[in-house]
N, C-alpha and C. Protein backbone atom coordinates (compact mmCIF):
# COMPACT_ATOMS: atom_id res chain seq x y z
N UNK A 1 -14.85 -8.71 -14.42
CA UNK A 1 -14.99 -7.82 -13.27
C UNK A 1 -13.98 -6.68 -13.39
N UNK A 2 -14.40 -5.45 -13.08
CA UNK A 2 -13.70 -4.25 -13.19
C UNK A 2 -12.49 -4.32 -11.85
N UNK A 3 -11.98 -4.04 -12.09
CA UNK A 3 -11.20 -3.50 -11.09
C UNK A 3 -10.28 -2.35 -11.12
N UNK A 4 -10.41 -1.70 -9.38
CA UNK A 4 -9.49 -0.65 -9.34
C UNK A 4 -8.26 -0.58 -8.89
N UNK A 5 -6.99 -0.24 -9.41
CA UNK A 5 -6.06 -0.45 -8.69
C UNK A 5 -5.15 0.12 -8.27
N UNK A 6 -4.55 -0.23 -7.01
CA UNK A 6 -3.58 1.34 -6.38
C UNK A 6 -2.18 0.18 -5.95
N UNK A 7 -1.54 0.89 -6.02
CA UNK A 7 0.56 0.64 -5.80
C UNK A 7 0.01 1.24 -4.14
N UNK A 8 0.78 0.45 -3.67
CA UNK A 8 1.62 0.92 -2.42
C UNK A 8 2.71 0.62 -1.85
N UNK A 9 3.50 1.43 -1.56
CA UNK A 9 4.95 1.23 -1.31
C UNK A 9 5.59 1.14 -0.06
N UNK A 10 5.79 0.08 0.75
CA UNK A 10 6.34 0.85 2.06
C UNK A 10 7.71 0.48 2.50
N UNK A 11 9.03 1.63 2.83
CA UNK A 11 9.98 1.75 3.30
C UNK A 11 10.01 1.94 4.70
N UNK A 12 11.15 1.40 5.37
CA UNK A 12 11.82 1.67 6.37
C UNK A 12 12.28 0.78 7.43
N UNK A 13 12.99 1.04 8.20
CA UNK A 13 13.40 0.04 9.02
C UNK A 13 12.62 -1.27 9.52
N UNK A 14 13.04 -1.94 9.03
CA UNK A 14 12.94 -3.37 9.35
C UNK A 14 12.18 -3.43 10.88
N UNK A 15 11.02 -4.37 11.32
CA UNK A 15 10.37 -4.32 12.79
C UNK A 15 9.30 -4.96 12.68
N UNK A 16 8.78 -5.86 13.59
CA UNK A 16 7.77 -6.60 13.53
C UNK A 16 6.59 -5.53 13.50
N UNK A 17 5.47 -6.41 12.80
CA UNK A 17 4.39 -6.06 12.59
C UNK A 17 3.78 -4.95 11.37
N UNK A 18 4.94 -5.01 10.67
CA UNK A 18 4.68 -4.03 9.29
C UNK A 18 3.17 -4.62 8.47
N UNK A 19 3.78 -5.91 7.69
CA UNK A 19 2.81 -6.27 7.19
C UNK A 19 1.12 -6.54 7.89
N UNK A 20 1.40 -7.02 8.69
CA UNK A 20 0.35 -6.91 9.99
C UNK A 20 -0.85 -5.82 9.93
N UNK A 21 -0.04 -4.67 10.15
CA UNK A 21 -0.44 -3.49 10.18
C UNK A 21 -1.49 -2.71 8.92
N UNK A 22 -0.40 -3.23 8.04
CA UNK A 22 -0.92 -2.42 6.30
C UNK A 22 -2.39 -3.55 6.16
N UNK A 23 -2.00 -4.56 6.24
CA UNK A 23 -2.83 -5.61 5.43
C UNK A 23 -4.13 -5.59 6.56
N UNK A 24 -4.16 -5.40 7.69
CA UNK A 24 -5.39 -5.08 8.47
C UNK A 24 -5.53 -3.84 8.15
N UNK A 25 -5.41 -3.04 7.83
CA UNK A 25 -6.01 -1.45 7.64
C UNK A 25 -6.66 -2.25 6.53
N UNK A 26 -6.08 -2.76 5.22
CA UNK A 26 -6.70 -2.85 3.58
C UNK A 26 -7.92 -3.92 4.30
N UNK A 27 -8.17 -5.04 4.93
CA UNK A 27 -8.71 -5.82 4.89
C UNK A 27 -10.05 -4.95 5.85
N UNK A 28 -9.98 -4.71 7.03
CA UNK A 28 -11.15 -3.81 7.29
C UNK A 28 -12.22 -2.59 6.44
N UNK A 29 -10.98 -2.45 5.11
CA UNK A 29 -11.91 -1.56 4.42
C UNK A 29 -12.49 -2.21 3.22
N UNK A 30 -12.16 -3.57 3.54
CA UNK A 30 -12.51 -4.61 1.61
C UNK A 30 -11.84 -3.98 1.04
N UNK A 31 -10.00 -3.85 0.96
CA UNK A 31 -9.59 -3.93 -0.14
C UNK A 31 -9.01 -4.79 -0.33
N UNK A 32 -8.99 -5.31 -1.51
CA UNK A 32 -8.14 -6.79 -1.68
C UNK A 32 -6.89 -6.59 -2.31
N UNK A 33 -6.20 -7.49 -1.53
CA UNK A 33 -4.47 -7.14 -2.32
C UNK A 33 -4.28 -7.95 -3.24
N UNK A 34 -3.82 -7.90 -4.68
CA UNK A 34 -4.11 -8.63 -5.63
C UNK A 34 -2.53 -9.36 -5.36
N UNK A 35 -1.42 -8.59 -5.60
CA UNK A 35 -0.07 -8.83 -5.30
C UNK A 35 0.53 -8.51 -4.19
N UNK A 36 1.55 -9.23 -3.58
CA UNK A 36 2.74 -8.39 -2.42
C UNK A 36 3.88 -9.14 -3.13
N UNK A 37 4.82 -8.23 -2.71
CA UNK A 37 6.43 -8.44 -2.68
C UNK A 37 6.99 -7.54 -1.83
N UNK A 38 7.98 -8.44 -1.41
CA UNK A 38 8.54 -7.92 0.41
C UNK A 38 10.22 -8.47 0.60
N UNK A 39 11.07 -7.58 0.55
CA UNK A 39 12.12 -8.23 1.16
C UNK A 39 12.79 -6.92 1.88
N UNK A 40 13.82 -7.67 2.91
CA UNK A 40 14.74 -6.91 3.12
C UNK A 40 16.16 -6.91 2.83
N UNK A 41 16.31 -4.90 2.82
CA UNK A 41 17.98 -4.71 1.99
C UNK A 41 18.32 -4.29 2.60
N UNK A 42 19.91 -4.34 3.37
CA UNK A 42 20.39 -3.76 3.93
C UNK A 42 19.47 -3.26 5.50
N UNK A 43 18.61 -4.09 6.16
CA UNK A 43 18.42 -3.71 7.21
C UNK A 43 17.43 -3.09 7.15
N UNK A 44 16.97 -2.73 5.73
CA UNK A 44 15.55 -2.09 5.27
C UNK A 44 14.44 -3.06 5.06
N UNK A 45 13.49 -2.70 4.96
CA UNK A 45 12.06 -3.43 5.50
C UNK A 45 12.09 -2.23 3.82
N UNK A 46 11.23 -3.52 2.53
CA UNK A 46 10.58 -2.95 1.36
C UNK A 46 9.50 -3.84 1.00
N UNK A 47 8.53 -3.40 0.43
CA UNK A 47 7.35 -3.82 0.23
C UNK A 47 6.84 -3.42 -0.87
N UNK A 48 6.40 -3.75 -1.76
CA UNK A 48 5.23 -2.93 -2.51
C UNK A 48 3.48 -4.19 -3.12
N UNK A 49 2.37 -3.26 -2.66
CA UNK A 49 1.85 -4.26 -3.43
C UNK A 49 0.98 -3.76 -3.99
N UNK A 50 0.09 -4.38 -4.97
CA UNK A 50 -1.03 -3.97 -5.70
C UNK A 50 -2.59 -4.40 -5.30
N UNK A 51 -3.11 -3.44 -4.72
CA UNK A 51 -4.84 -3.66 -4.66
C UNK A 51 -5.77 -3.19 -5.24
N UNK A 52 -6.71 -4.28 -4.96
CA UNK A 52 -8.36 -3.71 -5.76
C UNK A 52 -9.05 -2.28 -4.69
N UNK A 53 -8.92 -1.60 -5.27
CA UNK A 53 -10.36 -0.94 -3.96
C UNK A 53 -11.60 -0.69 -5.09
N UNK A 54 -11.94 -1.41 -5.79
CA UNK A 54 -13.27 -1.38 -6.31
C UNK A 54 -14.25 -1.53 -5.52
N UNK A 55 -14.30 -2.50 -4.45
CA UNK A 55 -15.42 -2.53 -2.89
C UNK A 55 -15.22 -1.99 -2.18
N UNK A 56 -13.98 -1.15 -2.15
CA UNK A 56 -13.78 -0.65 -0.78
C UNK A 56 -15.01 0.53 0.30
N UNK A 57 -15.01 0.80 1.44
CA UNK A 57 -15.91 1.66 2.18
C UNK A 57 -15.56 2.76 2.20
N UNK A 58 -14.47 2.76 1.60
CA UNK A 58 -13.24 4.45 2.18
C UNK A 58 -12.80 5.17 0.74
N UNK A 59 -12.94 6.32 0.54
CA UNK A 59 -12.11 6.91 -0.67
C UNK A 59 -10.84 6.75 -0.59
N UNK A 60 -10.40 6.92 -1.64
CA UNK A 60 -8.68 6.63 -1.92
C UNK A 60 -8.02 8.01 -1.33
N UNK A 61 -8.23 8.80 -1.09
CA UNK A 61 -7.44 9.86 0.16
C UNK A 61 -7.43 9.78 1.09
N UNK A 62 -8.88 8.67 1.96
CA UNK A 62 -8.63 8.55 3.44
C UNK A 62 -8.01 7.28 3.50
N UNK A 63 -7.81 6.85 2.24
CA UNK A 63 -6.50 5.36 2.74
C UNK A 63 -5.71 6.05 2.60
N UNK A 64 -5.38 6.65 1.75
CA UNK A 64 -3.55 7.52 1.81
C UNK A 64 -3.55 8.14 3.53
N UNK A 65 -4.33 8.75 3.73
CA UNK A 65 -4.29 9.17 5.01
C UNK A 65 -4.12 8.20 6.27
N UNK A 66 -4.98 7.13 6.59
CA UNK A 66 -4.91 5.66 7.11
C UNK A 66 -3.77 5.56 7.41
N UNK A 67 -2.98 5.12 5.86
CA UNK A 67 -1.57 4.55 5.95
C UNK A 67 -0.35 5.84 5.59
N UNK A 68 -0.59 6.32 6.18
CA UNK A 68 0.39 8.15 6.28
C UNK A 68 0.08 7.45 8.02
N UNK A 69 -0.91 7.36 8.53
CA UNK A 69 -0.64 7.60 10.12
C UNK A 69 0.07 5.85 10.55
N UNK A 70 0.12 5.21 9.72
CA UNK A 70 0.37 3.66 10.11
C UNK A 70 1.76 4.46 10.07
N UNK A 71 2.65 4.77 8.76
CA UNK A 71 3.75 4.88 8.57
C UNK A 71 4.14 6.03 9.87
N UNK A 72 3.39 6.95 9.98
CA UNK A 72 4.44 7.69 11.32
C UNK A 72 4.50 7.33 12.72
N UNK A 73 3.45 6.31 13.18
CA UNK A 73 3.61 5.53 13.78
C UNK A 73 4.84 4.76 14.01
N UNK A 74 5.01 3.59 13.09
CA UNK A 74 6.07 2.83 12.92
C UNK A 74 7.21 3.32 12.32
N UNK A 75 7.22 4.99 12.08
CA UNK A 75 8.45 5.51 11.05
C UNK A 75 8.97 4.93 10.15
N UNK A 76 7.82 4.80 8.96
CA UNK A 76 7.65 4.15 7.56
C UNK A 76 7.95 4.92 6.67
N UNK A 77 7.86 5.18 5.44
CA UNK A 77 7.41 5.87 4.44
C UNK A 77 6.46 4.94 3.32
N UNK A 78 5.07 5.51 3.47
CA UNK A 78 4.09 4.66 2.31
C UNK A 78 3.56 5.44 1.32
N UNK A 79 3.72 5.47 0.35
CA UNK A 79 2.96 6.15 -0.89
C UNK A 79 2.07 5.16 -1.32
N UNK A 80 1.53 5.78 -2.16
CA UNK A 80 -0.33 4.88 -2.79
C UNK A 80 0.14 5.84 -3.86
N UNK A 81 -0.23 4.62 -5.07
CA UNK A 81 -0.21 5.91 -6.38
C UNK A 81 -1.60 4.88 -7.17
N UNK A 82 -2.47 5.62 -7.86
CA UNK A 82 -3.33 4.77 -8.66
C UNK A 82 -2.89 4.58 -9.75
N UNK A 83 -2.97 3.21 -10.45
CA UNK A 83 -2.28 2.51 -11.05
C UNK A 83 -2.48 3.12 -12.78
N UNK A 84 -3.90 4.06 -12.90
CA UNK A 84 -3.54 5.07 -14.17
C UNK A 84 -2.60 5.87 -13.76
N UNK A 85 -2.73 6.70 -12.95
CA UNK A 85 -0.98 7.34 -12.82
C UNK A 85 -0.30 6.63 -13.43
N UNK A 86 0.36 5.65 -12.57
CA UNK A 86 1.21 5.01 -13.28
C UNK A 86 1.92 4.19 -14.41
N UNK A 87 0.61 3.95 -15.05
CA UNK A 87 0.32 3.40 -16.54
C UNK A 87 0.88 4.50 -17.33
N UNK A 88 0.40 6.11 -17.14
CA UNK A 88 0.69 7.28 -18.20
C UNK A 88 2.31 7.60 -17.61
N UNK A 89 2.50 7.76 -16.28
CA UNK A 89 3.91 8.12 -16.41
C UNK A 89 4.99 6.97 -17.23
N UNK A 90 4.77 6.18 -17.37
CA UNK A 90 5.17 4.90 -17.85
C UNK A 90 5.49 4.26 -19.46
N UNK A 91 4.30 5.55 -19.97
CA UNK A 91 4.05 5.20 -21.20
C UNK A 91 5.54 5.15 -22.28
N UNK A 92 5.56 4.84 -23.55
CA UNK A 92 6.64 4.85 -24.00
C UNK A 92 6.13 5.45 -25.21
C-alpha cells in the first residue's frame, strides 16, 4: 500500500486538550497517524508526528490551514512539511 506522508510539529505552552484537538481534526478527515511523540520541556508542550493522508477528503493546504487555526486558537505553533521535502533536505 502506497502511502502519503506529512511531519507535523506542534509547539507551545503546555494546556489541556492539544492532542485532542490535532488528532480530531486528522481523524475527521481519514488521516491516519502512523507515529506520535510528545513530551514536555521546560513547561513546553512538543509533539511531532507522522501521517498517511493517502485517504484523506482535504488537500494538504487546507490541513495546513485547519491546523494554522487550531494553533492560533490555543497559541501553538504547527508546521506540516511533506515527508519528500524532507527526505531531499536531508539527503547526504
Amino acid at each position: 500500500m502506497n502511502k502519503e506522508l506529512l511531519f507535523i510539529t506542534v509547539i507551545g505552552k503546555d494546556k489541556k486538550g492539544i492532542v485532542a484537538k490535532v488528532s480530531n481534526l486528522l481523524y475527521k478527515h481519514d488521516i491516519n497517524i502512523e507515529d506520535i511523540s510528545q513530551r514536555i520541556m521546560g513547561g513546553f508542550f512538543v509533539m511531532t508526528m507522522l501521517v498517511d493522508i493517502k485517504t484523506a477528503d482535504i488537500a494538504m493546504d487546507k490541513i495546513a490551514t485547519e491546523l494554522e487555526k487550531i494553533g492560533q486558537n490555543m497559541q501553538l505553533r504547527i508546521q506540516l512539511q511533506h515527508e519528500k521535502i524532507f527526505n531531499k533536505m536531508h539527503r547526504i
